[in-house]
Protein backbone atom coordinates (compact mmCIF):
# COMPACT_ATOMS: atom_id res chain seq x y z
CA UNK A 1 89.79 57.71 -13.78
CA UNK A 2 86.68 56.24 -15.60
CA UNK A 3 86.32 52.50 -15.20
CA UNK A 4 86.50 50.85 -18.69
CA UNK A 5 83.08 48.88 -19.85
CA UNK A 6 85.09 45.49 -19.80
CA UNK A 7 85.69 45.66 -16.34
CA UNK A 8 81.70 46.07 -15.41
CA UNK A 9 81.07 42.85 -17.91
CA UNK A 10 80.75 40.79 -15.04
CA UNK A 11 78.12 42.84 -13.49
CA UNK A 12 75.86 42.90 -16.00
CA UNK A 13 75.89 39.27 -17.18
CA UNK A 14 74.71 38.39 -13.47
CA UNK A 15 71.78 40.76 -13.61
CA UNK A 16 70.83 39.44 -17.18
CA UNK A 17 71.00 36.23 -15.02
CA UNK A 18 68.76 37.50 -12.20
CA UNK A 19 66.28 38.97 -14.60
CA UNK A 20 65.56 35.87 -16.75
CA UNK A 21 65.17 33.76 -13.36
CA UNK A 22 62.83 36.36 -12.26
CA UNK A 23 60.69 35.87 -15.25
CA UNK A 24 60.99 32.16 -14.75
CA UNK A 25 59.55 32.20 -11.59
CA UNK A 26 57.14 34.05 -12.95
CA UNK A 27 56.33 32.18 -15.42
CA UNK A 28 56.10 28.92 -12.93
CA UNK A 29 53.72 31.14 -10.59
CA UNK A 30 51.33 31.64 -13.55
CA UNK A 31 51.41 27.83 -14.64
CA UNK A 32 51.25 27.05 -10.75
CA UNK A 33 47.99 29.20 -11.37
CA UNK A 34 46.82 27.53 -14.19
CA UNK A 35 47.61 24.18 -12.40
CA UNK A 36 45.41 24.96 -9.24
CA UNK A 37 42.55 26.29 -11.32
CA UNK A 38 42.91 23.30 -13.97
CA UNK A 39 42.81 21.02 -10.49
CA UNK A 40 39.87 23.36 -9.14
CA UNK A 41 37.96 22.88 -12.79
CA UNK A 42 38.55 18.91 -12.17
CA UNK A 43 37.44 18.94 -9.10
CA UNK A 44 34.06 21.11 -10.12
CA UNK A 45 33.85 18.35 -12.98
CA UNK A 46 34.18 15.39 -10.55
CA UNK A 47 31.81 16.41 -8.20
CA UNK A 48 29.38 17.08 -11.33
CA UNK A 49 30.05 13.38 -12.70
CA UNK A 50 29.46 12.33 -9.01
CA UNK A 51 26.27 14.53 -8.74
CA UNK A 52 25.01 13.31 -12.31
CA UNK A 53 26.01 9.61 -11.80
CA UNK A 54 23.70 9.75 -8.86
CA UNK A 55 20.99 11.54 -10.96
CA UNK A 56 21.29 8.86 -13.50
CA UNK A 57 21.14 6.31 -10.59
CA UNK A 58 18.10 7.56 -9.26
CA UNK A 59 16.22 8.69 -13.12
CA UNK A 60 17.26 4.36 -13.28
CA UNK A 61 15.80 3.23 -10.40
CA UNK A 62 12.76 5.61 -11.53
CA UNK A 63 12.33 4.43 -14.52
CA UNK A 64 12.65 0.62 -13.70
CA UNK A 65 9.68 1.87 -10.86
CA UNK A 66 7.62 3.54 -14.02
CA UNK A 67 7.81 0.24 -16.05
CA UNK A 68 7.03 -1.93 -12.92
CA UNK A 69 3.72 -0.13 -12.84
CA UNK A 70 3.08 -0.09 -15.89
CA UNK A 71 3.56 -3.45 -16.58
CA UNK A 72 1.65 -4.63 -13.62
CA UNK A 73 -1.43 -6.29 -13.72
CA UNK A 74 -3.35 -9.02 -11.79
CA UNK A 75 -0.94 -11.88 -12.78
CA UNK A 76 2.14 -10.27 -10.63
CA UNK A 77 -0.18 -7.24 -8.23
CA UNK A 78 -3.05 -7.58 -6.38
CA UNK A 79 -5.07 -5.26 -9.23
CA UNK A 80 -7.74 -7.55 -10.05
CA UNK A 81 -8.22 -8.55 -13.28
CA UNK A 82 -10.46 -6.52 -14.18
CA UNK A 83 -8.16 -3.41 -14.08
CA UNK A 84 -5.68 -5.23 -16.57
CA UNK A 85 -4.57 -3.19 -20.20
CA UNK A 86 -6.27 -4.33 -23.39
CA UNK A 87 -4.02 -7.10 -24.63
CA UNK A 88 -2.59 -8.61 -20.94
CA UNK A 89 -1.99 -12.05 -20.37
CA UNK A 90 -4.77 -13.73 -18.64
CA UNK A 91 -4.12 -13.70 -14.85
CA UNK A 92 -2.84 -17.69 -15.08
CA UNK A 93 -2.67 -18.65 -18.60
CA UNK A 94 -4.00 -22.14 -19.16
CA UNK A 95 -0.72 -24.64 -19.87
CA UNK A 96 -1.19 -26.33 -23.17
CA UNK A 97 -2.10 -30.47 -22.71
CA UNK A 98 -1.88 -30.93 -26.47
CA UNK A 99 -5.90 -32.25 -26.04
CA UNK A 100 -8.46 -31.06 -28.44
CA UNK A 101 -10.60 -28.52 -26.06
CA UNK A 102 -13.65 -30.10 -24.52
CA UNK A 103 -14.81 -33.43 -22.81
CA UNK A 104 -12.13 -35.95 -23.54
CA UNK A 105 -12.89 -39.82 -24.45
CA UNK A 106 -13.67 -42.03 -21.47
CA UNK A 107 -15.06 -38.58 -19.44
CA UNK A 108 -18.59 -39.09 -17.60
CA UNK A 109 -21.53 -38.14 -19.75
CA UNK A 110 -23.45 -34.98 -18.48
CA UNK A 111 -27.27 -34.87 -19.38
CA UNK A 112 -30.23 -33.04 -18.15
CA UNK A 113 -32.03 -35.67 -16.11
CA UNK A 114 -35.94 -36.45 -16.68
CA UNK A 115 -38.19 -35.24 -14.13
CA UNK A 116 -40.10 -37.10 -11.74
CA UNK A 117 -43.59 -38.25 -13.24
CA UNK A 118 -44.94 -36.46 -10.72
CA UNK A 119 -43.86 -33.13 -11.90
CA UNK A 120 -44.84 -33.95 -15.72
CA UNK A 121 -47.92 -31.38 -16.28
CA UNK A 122 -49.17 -33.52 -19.35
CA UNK A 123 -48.29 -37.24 -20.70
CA UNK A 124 -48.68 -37.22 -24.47
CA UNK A 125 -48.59 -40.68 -25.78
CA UNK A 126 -46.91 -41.15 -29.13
CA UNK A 127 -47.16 -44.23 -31.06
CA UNK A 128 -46.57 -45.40 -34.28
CA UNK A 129 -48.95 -46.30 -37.05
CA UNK A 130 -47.40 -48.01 -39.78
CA UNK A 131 -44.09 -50.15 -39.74
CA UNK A 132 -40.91 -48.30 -41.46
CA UNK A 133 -40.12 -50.73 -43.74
CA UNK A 134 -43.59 -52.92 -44.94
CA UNK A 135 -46.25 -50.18 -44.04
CA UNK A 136 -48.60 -52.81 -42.24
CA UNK A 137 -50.75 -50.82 -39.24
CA UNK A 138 -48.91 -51.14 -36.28
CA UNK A 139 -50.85 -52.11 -32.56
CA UNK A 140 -50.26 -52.48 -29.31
CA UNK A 141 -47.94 -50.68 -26.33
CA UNK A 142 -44.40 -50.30 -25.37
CA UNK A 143 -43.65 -51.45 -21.74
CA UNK A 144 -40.69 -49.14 -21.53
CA UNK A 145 -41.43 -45.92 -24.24
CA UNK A 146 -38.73 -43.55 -25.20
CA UNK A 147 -39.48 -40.34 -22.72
CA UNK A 148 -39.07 -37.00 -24.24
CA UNK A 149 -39.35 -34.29 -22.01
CA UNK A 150 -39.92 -30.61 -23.19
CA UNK A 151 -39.84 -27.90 -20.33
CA UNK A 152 -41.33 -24.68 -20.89
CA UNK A 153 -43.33 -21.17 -19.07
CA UNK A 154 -46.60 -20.78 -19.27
CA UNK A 155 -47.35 -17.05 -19.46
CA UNK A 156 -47.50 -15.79 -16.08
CA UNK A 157 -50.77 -13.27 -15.46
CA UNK A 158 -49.81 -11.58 -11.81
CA UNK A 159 -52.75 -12.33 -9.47
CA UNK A 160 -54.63 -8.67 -8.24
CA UNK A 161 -56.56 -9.25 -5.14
CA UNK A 162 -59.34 -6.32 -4.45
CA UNK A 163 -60.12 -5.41 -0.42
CA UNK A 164 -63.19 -3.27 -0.52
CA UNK A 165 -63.35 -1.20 3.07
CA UNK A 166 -66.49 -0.15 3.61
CA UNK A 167 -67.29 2.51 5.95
CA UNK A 168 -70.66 2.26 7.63
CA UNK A 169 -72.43 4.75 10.28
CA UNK A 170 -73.81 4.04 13.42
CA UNK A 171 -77.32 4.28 13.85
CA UNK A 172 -76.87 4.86 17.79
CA UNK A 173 -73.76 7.94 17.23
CA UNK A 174 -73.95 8.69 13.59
CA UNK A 175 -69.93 7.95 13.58
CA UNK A 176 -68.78 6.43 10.42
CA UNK A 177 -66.61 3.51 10.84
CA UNK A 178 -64.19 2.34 7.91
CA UNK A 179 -63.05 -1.19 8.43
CA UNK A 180 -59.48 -2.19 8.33
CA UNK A 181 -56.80 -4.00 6.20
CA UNK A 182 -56.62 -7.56 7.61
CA UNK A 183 -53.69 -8.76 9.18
CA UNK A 184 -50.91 -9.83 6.86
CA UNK A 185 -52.03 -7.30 3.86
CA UNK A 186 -49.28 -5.05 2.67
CA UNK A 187 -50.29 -1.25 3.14
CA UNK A 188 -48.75 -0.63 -0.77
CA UNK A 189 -49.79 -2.23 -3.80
CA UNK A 190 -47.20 -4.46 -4.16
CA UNK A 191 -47.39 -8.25 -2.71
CA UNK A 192 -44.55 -9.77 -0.54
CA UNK A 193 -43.27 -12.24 -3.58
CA UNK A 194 -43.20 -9.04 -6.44
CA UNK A 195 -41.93 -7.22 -3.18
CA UNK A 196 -39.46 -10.49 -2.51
CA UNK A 197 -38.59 -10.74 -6.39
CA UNK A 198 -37.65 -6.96 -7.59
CA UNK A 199 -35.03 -7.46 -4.32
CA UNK A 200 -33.74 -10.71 -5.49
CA UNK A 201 -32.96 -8.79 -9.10
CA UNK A 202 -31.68 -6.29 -7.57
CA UNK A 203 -29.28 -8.35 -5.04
CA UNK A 204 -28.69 -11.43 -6.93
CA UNK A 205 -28.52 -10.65 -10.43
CA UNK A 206 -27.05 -6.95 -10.29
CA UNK A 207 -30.25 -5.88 -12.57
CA UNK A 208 -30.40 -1.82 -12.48
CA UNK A 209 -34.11 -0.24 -10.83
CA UNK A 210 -34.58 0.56 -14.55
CA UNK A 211 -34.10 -3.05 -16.01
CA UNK A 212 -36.40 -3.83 -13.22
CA UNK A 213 -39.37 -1.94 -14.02
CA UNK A 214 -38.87 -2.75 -17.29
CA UNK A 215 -38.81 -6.75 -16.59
CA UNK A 216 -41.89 -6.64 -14.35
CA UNK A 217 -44.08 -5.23 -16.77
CA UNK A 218 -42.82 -7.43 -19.46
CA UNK A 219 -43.21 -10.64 -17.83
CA UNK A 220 -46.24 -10.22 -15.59
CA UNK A 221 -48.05 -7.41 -17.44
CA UNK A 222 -47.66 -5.06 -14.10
CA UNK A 223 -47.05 -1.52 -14.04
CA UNK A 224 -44.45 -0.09 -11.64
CA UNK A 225 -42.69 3.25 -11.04
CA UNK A 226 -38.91 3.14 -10.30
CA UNK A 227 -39.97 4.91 -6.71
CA UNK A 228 -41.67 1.77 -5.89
CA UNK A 229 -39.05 -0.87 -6.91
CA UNK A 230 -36.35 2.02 -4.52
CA UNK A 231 -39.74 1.40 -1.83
CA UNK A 232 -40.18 -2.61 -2.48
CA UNK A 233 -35.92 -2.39 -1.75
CA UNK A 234 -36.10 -0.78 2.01
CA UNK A 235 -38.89 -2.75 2.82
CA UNK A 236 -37.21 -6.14 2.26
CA UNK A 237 -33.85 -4.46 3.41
CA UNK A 238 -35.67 -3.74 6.90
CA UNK A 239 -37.38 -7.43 6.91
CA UNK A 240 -33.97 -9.23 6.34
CA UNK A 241 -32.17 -6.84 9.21
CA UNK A 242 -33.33 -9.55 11.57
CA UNK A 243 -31.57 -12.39 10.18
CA UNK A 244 -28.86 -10.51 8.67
CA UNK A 245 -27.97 -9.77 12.21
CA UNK A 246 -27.85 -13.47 12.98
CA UNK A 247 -24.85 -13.99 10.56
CA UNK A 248 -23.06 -11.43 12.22
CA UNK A 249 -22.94 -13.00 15.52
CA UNK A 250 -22.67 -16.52 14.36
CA UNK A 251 -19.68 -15.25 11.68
CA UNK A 252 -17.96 -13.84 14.57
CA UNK A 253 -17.36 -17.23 16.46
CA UNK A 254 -16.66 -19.02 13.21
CA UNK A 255 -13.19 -21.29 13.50
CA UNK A 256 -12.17 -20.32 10.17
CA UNK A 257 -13.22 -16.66 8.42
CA UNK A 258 -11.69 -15.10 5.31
CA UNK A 259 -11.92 -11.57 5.04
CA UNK A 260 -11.68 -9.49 1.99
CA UNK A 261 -12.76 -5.62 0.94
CA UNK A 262 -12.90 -3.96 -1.99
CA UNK A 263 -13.72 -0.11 -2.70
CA UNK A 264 -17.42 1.21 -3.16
CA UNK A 265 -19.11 4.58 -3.05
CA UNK A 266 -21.83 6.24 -1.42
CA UNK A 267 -22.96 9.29 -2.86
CA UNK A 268 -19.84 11.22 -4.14
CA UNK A 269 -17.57 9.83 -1.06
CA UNK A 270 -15.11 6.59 -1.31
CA UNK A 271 -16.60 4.04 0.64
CA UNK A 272 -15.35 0.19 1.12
CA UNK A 273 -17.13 -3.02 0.67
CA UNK A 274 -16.13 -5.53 3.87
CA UNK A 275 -16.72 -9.36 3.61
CA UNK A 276 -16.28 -11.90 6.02
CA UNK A 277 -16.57 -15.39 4.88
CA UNK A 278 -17.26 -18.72 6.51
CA UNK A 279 -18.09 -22.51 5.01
CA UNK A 280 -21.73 -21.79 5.04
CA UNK A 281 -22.10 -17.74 5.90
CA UNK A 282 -21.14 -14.58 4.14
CA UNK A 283 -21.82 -11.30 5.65
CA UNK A 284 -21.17 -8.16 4.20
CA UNK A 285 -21.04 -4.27 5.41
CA UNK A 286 -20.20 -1.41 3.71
CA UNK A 287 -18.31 1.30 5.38
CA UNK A 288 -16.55 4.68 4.53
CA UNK A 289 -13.23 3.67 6.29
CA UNK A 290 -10.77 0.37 5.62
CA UNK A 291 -9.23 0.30 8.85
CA UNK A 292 -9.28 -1.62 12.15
CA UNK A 293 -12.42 -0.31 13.47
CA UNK A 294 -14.50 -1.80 10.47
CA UNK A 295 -12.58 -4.80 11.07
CA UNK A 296 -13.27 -5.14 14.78
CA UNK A 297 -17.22 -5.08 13.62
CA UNK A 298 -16.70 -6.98 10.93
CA UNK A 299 -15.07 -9.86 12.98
CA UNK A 300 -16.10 -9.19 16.48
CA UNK A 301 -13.74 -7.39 18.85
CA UNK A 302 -12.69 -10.87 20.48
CA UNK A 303 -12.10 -13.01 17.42
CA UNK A 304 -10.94 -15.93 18.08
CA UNK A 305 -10.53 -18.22 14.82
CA UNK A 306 -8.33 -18.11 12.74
CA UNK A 307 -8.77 -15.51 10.01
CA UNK A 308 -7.11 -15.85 6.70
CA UNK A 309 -6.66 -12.71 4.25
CA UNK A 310 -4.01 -10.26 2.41
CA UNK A 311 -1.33 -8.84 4.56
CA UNK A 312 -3.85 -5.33 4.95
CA UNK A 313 -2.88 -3.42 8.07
CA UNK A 314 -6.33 -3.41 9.42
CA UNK A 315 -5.79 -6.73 10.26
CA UNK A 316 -3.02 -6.66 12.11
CA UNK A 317 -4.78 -6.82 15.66
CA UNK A 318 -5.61 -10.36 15.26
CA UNK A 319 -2.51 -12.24 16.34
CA UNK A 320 0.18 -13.60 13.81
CA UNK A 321 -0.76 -17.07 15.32
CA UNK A 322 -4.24 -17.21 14.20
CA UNK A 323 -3.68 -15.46 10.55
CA UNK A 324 -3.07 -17.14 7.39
CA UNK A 325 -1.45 -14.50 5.10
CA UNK A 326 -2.52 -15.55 1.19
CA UNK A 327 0.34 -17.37 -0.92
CA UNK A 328 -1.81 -15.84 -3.75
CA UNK A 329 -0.85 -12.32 -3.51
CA UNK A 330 2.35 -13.40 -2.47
CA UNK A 331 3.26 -15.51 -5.49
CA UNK A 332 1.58 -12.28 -7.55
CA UNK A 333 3.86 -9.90 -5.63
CA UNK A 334 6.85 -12.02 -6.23
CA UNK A 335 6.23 -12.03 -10.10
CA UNK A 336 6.21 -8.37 -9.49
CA UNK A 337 10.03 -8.45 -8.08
CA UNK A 338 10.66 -9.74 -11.45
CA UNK A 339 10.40 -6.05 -12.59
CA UNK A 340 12.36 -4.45 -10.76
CA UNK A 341 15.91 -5.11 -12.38
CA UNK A 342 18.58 -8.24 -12.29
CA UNK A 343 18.67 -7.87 -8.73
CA UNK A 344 15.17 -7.95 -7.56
CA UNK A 345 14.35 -10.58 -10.75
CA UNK A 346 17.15 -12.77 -9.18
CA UNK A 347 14.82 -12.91 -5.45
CA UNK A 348 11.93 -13.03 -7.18
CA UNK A 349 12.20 -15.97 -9.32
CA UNK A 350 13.72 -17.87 -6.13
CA UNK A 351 10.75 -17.28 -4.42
CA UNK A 352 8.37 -17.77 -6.79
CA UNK A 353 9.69 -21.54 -7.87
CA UNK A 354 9.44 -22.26 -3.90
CA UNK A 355 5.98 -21.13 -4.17
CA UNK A 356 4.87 -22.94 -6.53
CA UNK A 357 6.62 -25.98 -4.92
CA UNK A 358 4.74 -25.56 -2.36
CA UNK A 359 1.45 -25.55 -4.17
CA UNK A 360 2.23 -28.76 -6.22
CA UNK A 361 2.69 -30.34 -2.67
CA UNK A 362 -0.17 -29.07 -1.37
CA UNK A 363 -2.35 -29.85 -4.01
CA UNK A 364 -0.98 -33.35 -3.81
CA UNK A 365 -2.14 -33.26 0.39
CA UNK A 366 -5.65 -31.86 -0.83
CA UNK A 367 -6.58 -34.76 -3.70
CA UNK A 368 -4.98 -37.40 -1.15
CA UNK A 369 -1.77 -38.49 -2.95
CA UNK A 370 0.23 -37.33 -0.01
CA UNK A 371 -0.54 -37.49 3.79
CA UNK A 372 -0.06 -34.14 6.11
CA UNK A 373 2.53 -35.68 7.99
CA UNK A 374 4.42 -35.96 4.69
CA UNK A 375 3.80 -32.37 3.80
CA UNK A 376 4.49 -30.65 7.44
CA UNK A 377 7.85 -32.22 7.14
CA UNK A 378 8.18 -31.00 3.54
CA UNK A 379 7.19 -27.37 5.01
CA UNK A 380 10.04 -27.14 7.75
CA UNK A 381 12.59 -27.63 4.66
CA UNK A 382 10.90 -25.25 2.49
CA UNK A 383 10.19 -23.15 5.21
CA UNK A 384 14.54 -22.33 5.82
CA UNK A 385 14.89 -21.76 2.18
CA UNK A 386 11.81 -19.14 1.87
CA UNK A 387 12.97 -17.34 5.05
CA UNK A 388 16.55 -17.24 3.78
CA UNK A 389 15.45 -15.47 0.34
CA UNK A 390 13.02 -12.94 1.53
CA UNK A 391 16.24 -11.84 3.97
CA UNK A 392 18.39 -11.64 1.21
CA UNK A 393 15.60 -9.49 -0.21
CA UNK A 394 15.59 -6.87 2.76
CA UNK A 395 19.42 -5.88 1.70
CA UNK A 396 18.10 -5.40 -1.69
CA UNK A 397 19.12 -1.87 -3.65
CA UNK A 398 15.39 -1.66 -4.99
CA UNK A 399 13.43 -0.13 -1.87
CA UNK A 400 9.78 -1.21 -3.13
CA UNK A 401 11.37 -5.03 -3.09
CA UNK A 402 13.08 -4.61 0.45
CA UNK A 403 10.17 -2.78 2.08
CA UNK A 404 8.13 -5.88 0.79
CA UNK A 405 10.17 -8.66 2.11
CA UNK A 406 10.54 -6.80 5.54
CA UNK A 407 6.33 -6.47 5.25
CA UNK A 408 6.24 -10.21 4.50
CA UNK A 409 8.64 -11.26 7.44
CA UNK A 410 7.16 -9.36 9.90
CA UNK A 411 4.37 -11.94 9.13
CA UNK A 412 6.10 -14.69 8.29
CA UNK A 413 4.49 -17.43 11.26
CA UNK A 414 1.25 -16.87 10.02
CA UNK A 415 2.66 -17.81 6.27
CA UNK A 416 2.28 -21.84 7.70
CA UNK A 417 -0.55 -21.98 9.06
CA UNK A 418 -2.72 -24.03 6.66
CA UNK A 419 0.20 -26.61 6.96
CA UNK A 420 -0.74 -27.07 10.54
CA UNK A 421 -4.82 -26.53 10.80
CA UNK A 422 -7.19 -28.68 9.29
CA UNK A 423 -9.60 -26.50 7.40
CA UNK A 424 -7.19 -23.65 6.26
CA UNK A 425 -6.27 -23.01 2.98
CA UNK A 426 -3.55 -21.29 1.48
CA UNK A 427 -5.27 -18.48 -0.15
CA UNK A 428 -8.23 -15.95 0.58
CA UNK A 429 -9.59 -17.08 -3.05
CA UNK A 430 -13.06 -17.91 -1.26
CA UNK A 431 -13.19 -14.57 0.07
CA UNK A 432 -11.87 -12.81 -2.95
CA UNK A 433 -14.71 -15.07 -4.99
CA UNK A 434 -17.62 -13.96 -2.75
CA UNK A 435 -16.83 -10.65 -2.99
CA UNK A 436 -16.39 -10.55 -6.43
CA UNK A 437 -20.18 -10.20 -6.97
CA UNK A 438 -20.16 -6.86 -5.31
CA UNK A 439 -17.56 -5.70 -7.24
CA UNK A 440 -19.37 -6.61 -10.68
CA UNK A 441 -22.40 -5.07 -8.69
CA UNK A 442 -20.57 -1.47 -8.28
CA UNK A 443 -19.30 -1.78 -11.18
CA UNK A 444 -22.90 -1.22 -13.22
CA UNK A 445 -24.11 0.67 -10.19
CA UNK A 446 -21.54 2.97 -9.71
CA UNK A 447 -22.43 2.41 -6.13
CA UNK A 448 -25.12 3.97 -3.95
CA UNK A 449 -26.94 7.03 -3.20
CA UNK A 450 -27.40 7.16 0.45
CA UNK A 451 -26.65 5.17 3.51
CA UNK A 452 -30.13 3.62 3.34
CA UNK A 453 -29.23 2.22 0.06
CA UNK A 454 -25.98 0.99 1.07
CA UNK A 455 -27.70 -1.11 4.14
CA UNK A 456 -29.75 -2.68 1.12
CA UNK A 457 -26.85 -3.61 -0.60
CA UNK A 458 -25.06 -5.22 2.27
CA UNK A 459 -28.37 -7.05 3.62
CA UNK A 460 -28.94 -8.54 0.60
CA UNK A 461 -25.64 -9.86 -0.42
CA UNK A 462 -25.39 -11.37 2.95
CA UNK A 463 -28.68 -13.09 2.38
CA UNK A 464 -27.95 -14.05 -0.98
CA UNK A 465 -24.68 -15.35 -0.87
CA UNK A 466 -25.66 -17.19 2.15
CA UNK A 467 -28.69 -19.05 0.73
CA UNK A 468 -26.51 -19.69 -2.19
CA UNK A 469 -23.28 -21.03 -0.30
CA UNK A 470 -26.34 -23.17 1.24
CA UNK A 471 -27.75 -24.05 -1.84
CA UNK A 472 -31.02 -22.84 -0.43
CA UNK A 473 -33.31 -20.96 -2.98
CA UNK A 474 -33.26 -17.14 -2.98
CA UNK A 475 -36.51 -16.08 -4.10
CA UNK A 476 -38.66 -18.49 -1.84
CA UNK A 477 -36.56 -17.89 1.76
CA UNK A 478 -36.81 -13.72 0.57
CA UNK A 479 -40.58 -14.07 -0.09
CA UNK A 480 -40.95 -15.79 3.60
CA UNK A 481 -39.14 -13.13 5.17
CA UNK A 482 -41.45 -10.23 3.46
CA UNK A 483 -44.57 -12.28 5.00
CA UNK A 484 -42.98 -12.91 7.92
CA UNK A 485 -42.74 -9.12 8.65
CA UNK A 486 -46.22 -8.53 6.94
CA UNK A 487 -47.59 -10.81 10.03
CA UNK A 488 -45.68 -9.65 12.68
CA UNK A 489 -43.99 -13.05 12.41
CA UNK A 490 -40.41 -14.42 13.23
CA UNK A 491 -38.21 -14.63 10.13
CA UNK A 492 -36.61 -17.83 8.64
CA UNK A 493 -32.88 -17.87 9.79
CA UNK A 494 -30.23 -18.02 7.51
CA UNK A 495 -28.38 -20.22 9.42
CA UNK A 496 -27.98 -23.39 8.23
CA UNK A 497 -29.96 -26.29 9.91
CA UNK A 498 -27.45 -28.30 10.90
CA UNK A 499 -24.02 -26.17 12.02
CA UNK A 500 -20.88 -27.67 9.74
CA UNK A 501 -18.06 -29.41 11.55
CA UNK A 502 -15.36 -26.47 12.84
């Protein structure tokens, strides 16, 4: 017997059942799918946000780097000023006083004082002949005359002095004899004070070999080639090697040196202009490295003063105890924080207000409003507070600022030391301003040719910044030396007569 469809019913609606849960699951297995490869996509998304958020971190801190530089300049970097954009601020603009610009009322008058009468060339007596108001003929003399004085050049005529050598035979041998230059006359053309002067233009007044020639024949009607000023230079050069030498060793046992260098070339090569600076002495070298080693000759091996200068590494073998790091490029690199963000602005204004604190106080201790005792104290408060911000800048999320304050703490003793020593100052700006002639020197010389030249160059601005630091005149001591070597002579020493209190 065939089973009727009603009694399969039951059957059939369970499969219908098992079918639609089957494509259930299935359709929870695909969105399962899409779930995990939704969550997969997220994830790829996350760790490009993460990946792009660090880019963007990094193009940040770039750019913030790109705008420090290029809004640096010698106010807030060590550039000098001289490197600064058209249009930057000066390097410390002037505050405003609300006073009209020059002397003010009550100021001491400045005049050119009269000469001695017995430098006046010519008296010219002036009297009157008629009275200014009647006309009637005027006689007699004033005790006390108004003196006018009127200072002028005469025309200078260089002085040409003729040897004749004759050469005569011997009546005995029939050998001709020619006689000799006497002792003291130069073998050239040139006399030691034209030889003395074209070196003083040269060294002293930055005047190219050109401008020179030029100069000579305009002034003293003398012909010269630009060989013989190059000749004129390595003659002095050699004469002044004597007493150049002198500075060296006395600079070296100085109490108190600053040291400074700046960048030069020789030939085609970089090359580095060294100074070392005392009260009274200057001497200068020029080298084609800027580390220790130049600074071990430039100072003397065994140093023992006390050295002031930037925080250069080449410095770094004189001990922390005997250094004076300058507040100058300090309070310029702590301007230059200020570019570097919120953060980095945030240290950098602390630390530049406690600078300047400190100046005010200092200058106070220097014009004698404030005694040292006053100002040490002062300087241990100060002191905590400085110390306390530049730590707070080695955490700092700007690398250039943290590296800096880590730099600056590693020399932080030697940040004090003109609190302490009488005779240091707080900032290398008497090396930086004796060097600075150099610098204006390269600058229209684009350097120099040849080692020979470059011993010229750092001869003569030892000589010449010397003489002037002791007010000593240039041209006459130079002139001495050249006749000093023309007679086989000692030269003058640059020291000064009497040595200055250490």
């Amino acid at each position: 017997m065939i089973p009727s469809v009603a009694s399969h019913s039951p059957i059939v609606a369970r499969d219908w059942r098992d079918d639609r849960i089957d494509e259930l699951e299935r359709e929870n297995a695909a969105l399962r799918a899409k779930v995990c490869e939704q969550q997969t996509i997220i994830e790829a998304l996350k760790r490009t946000i993460a990946a792009l958020e660090g880019r963007i971190r990094q193009l940040e801190a770039q750019l913030r780097e790109l705008e420090a530089r290029l809004g640096k300049s010698s106010r807030n970097s060590s550039c000098p000023p001289s490197s600064d954009p058209p249009g930057a601020p000066p390097p410390s603009p002037p505050k405003r006083t609300g006073r009209n610009r020059g002397g003010q009322p009550g100021h001491p008058k400045h005049s050119r004082p009269l000469v001695p009468p017995e430098r006046v060339t010519r008296t010219i007596v002036v009297k009157p002949e008629a009275c200014r108001r009647c006309g009637d003929a005027l006689e007699g003399d004033d005790p006390d005359p108004y003196r006018h004085q009127v200072t002028d050049v005469p025309k200078a005529v260089a002085t040409v002095e003729e040897y004749q050598l004759h050469a005569l035979d011997c009546a005995k041998c029939g050998i001709s004899t020619r006689a000799e230059l006497p002792a003291g006359v130069p073998a050239g053309q040139f006399g030691p004070r034209l030889q003395a002067m074209t070196s003083v233009c040269s060294g002293a007044y930055r005047m190219s070999k050109r401008a020179i020639e030029e100069m000579v024949e305009d002034f003293f009607d003398v012909p010269i080639a630009l060989g013989s000023v190059a000749n004129l230079e390595q003659a002095t050069s050699e004469a002044v090697a004597g007493p150049v030498e002198e500075v060296a060793r006395a600079i070296r046992e100085q109490a108190v040196v600053h040291a400074d260098e700046t960048g030069w070339f020789e030939g085609s090569k970089r090359a580095w202009l060294w100074a070392a600076v005392s009260s009274h002495l200057a001497l200068f070298l020029i080298r084609m490295s800027r580390g220790a080693k130049v600074a071990k000759e430039l100072l003397g091996a065994t140093f023992a003063g006390i050295l002031i200068s930037d925080r250069w590494s080449a410095y770094s073998w004189v001990d922390t105890a005997r250094r004076q790091v300058c507040w100058a490029h300090l309070l310029r690199q702590f301007r230059g924080f200020q570019d570097h963000g919120p953060e980095a602005r945030a240290i950098g204004e602390a630390l530049e207000f406690l600078t300047d604190t400190m100046f005010h106080s200092w200058h106070r201790v220097r014009d004698g409003t404030s005694t040292r005792a006053a100002f040490q104290e002062f300087i241990e408060r100060l002191r905590e507070h400085v110390v306390a911000r530049l730590r707070e800048g080695t955490s700092c999320s700007v690398q250039a600022v943290a590296g800096r304050c880590r730099e600056i703490l590693e020399l932080e003793p030697a940040l004090w030391t003109f609190a302490y020593v009488e005779g240091v100052e707080p900032t290398n700006n008497i090396g930086e301003h004796r060097i600075r002639h150099g610098v204006m020197w390269r600058k229209t010389s684009f350097g120099t040719d040849s080692p020979s030249g470059s011993r010229f160059v750092e001869r003569i601005l030892t000589v010449v910044t010397t003489l002037r630091m002791q007010r000593r005149n240039v041209l006459d001591y130079v002139t001495a030396v050249c006749e000093a070597a023309l007679h086989g002579h000692a030269p003058p020493s640059l020291l000064p007569a009497e040595a200055p209190a250490s």
